[in-house]
Each structure stands twice: as structure tokens, then as C-alpha cells.
N, C-alpha and C. Protein backbone atom coordinates (compact mmCIF):
# COMPACT_ATOMS: atom_id res chain seq x y z
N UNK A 1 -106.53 82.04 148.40
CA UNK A 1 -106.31 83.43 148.64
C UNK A 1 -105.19 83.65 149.67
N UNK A 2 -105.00 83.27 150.99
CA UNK A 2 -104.10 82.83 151.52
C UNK A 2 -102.57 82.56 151.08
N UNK A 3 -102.40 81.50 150.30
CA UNK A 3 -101.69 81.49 149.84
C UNK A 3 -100.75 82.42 149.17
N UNK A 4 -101.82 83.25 147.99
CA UNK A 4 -101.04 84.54 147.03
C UNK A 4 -100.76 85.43 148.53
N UNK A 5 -101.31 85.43 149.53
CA UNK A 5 -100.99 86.68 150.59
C UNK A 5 -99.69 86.37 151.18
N UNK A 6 -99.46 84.58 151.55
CA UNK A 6 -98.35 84.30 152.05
C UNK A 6 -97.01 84.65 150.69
N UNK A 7 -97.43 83.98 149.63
CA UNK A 7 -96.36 84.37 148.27
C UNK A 7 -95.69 85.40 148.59
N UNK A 8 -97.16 86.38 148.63
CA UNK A 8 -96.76 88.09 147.95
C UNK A 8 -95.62 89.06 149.46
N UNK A 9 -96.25 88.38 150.27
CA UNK A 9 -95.38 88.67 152.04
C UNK A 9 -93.89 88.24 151.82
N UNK A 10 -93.81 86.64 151.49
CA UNK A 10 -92.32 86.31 151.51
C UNK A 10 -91.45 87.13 150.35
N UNK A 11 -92.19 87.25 149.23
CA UNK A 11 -91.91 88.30 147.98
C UNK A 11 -91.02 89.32 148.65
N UNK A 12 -92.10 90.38 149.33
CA UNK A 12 -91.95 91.91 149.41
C UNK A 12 -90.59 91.82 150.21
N UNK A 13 -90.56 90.46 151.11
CA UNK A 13 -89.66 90.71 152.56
C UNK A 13 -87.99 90.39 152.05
N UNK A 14 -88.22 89.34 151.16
CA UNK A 14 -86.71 89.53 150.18
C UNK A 14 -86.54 89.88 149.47
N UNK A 15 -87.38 91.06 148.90
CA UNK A 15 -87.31 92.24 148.14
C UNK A 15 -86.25 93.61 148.75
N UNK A 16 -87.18 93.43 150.40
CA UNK A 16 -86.69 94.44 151.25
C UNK A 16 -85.47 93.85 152.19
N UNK A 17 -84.91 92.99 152.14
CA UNK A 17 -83.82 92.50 152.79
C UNK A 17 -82.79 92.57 151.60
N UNK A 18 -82.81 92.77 150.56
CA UNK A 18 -82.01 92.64 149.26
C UNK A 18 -81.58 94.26 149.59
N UNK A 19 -82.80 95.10 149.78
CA UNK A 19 -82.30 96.66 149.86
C UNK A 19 -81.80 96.73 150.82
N UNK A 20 -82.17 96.31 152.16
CA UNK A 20 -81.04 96.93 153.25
C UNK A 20 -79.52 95.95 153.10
N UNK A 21 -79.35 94.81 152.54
CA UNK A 21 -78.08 94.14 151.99
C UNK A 21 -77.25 95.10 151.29
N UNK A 22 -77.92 96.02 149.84
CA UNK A 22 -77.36 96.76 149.23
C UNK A 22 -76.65 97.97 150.02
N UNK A 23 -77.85 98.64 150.94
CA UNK A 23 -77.05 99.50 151.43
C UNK A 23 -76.15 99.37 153.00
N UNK A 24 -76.30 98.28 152.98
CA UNK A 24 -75.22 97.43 154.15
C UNK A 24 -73.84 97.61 153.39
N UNK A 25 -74.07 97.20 152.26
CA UNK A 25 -72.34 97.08 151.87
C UNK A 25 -71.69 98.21 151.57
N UNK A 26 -72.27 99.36 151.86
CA UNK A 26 -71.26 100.69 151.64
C UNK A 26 -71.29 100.56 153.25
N UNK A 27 -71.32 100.01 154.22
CA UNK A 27 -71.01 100.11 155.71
C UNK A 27 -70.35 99.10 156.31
N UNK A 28 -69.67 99.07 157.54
CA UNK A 28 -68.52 98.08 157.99
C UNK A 28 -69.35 96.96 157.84
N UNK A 29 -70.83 96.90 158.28
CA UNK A 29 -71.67 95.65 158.34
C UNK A 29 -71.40 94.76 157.31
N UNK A 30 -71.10 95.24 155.88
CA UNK A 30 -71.29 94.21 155.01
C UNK A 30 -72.61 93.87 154.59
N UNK A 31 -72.72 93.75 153.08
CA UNK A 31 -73.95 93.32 152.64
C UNK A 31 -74.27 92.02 153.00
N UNK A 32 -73.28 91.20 153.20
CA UNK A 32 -73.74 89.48 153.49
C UNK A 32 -74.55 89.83 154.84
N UNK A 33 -73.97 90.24 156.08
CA UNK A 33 -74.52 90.08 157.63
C UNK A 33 -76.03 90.88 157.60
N UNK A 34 -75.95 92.33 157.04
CA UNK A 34 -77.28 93.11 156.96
C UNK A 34 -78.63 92.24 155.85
N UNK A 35 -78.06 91.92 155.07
CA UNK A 35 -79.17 90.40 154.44
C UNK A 35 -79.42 89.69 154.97
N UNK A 36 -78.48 89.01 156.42
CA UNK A 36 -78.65 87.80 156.87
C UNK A 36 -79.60 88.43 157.70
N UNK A 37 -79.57 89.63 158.63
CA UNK A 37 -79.98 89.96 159.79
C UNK A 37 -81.80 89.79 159.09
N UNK A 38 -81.47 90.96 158.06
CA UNK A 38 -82.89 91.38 157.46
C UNK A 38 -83.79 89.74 157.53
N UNK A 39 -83.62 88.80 156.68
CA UNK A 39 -84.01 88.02 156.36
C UNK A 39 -84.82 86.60 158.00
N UNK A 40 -83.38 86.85 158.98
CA UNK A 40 -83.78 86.40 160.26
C UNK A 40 -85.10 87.29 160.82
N UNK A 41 -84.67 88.07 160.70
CA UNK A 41 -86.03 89.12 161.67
C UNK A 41 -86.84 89.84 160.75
N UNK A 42 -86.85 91.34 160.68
CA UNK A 42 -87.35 92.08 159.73
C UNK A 42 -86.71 92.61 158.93
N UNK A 43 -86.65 93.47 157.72
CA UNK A 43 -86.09 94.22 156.95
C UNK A 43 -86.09 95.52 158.05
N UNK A 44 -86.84 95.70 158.93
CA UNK A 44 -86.50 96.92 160.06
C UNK A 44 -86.05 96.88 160.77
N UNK A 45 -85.57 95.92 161.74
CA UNK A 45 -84.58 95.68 162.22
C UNK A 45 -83.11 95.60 161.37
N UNK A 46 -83.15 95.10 160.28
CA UNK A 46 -82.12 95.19 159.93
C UNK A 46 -81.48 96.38 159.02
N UNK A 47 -82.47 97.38 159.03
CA UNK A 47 -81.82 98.59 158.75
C UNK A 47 -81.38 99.67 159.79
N UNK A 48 -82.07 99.15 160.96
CA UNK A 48 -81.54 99.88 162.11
C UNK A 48 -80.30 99.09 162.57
N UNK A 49 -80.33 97.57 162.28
CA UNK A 49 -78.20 97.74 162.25
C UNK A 49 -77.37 98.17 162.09
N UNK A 50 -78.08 98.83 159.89
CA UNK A 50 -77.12 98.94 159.27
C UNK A 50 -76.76 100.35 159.21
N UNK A 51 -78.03 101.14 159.53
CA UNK A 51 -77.46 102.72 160.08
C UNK A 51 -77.01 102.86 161.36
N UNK A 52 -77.07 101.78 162.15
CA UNK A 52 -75.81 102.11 163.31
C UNK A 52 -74.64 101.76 163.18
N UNK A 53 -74.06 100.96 162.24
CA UNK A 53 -72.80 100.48 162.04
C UNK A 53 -72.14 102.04 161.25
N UNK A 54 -70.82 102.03 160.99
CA UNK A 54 -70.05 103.07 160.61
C UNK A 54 -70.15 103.06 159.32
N UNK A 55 -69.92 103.72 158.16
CA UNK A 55 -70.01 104.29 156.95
C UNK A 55 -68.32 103.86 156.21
N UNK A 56 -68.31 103.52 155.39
CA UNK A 56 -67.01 103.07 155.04
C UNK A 56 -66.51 103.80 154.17
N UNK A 57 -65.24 103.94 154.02
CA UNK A 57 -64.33 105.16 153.02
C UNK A 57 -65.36 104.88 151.75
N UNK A 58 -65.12 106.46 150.85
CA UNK A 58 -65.69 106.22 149.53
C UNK A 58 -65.11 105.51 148.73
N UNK A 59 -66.09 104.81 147.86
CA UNK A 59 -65.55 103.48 146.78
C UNK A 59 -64.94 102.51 147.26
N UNK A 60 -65.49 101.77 148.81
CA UNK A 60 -65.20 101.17 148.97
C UNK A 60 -66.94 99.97 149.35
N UNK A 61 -66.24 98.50 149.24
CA UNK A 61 -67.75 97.86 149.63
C UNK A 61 -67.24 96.67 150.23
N UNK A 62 -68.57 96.10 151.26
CA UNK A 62 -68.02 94.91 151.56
C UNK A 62 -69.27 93.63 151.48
N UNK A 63 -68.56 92.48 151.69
CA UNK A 63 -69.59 91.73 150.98
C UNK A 63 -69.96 91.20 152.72
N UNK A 64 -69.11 91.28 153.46
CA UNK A 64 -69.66 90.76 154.74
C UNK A 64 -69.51 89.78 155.13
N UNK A 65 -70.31 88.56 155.73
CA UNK A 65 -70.08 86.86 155.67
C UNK A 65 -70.25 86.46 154.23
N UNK A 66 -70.72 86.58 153.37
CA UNK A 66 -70.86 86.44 152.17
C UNK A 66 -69.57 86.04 151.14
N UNK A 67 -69.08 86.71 151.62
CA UNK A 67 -67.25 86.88 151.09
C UNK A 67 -66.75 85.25 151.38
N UNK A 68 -66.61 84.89 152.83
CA UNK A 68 -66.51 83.92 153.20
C UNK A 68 -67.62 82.85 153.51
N UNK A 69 -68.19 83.04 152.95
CA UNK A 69 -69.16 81.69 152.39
C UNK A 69 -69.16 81.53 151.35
N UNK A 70 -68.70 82.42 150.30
CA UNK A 70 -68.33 81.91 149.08
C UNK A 70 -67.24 81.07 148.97
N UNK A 71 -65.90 81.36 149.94
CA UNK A 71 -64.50 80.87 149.50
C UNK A 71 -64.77 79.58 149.79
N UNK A 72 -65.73 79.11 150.98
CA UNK A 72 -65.37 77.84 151.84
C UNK A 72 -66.42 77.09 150.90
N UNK A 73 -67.25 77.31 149.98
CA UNK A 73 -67.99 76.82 149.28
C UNK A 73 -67.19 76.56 148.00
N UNK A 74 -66.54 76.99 147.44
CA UNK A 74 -65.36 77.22 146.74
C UNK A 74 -64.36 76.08 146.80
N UNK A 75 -64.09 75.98 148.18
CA UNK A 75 -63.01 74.82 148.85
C UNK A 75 -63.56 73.80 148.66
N UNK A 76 -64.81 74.04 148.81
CA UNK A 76 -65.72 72.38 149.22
C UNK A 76 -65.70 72.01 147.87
N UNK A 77 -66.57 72.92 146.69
CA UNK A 77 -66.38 72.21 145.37
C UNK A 77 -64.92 71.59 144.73
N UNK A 78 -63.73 71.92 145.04
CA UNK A 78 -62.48 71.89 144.80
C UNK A 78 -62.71 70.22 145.74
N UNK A 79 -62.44 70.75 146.35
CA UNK A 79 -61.89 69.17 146.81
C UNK A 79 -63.08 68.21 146.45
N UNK A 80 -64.28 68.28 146.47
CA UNK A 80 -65.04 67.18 145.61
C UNK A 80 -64.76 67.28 144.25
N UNK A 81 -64.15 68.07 143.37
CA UNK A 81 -63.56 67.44 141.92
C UNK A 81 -62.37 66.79 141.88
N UNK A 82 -61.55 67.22 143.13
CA UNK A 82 -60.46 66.12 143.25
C UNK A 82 -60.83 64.69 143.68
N UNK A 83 -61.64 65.11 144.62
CA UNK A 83 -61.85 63.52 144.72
C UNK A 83 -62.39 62.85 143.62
N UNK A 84 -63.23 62.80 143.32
CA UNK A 84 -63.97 62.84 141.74
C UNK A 84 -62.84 62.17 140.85
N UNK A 85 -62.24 63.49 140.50
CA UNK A 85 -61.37 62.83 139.87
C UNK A 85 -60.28 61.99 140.51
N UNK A 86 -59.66 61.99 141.30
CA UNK A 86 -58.88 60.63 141.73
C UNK A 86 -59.56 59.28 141.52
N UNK A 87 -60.41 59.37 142.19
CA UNK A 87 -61.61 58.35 142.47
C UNK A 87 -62.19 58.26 140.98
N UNK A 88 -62.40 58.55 139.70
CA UNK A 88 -62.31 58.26 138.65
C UNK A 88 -61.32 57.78 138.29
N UNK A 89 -60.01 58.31 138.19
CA UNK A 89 -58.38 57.60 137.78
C UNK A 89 -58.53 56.30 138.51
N UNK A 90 -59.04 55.93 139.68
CA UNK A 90 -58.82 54.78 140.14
C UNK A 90 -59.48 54.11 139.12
N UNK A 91 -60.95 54.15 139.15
CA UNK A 91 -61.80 53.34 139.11
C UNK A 91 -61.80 52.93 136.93
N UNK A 92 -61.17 53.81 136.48
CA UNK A 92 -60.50 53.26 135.16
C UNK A 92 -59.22 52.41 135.62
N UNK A 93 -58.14 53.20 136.23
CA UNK A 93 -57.43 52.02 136.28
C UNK A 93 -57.56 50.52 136.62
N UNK A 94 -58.50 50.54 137.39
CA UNK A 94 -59.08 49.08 137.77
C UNK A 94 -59.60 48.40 136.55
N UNK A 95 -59.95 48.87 135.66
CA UNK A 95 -60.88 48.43 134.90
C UNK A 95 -59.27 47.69 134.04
């Protein structure tokens, strides 16, 4: 019983850190940082970030740290297929 209570808790709480993420990213905060915050502490705390941070021009959004944790994750896969592949070209040429 326990258990389904712990499930259904971690459930609801990145349920509710997903919503204040969403409406983080129409604000300077960024949806990446207002997810991160939510997820560290509460989903209430982290909506009282994200309505203190400023409101951003219309049609505009931001992804936040998110943005840049994608690119550098990005980089990282890139250069492990180069290596990969170099380190394959070698290891036929040896052959």
C-alpha cells in the first residue's frame, strides 16, 4: 500500500513540475530552470519563481538550461561517433 502512495506522490509531483515548466517558458525563467526548480523542491515553490520572473514578448518561448543541455549532449554524441568511427577505420585497417 505504501508503495502505490509513494508511485502515485512521485506521479502527481512530475505531473505538476511539467505544468509549472510549461508555463515557465512563456517567462525569462525558461521552461528547463522552472522544471528543474519544481522537481528539486516543490511544484510551489517553483511556481512562485516562475510568477516572479518577467513575462516575455508575445510568441515568444524559452527552453531555459534545457536548450543547453541539449547542445552539449549533442556534442558529446558527435564526438563519440567520431571516435567510433575513426577507431573503427583503424581497427579494419589493421585487420
Amino acid at each position: 500500500m505504501s508503495l502505490l502512495i509513494l508511485l502515485f506522490g512521485l506521479l502527481s509531483d512530475s505531473f505538476l513540475a511539467a505544468l509549472v515548466g510549461i508555463i515557465g517558458s512563456r517567462r525569462r525563467i525558461g521552461f528547463g530552470w522552472s522544471l528543474l526548480i519544481s522537481l528539486i523542491f516543490t511544484p510551489l515553490i517553483g511556481i512562485i519563481c516562475v510568477l516572479c520572473s518577467d513575462r516575455l514578448p508575445r510568441g515568444e518561448n524559452r527552453w531555459g538550461c534545457l536548450g543547453t543541455l541539449m547542445a552539449i549532449a549533442g556534442f558529446v554524441c558527435l564526438a563519440v561517433f567520431l571516435l567510433l568511427l575513426l577507431g573503427g577505420g583503424a581497427l579494419i585497417a589493421a585487420l
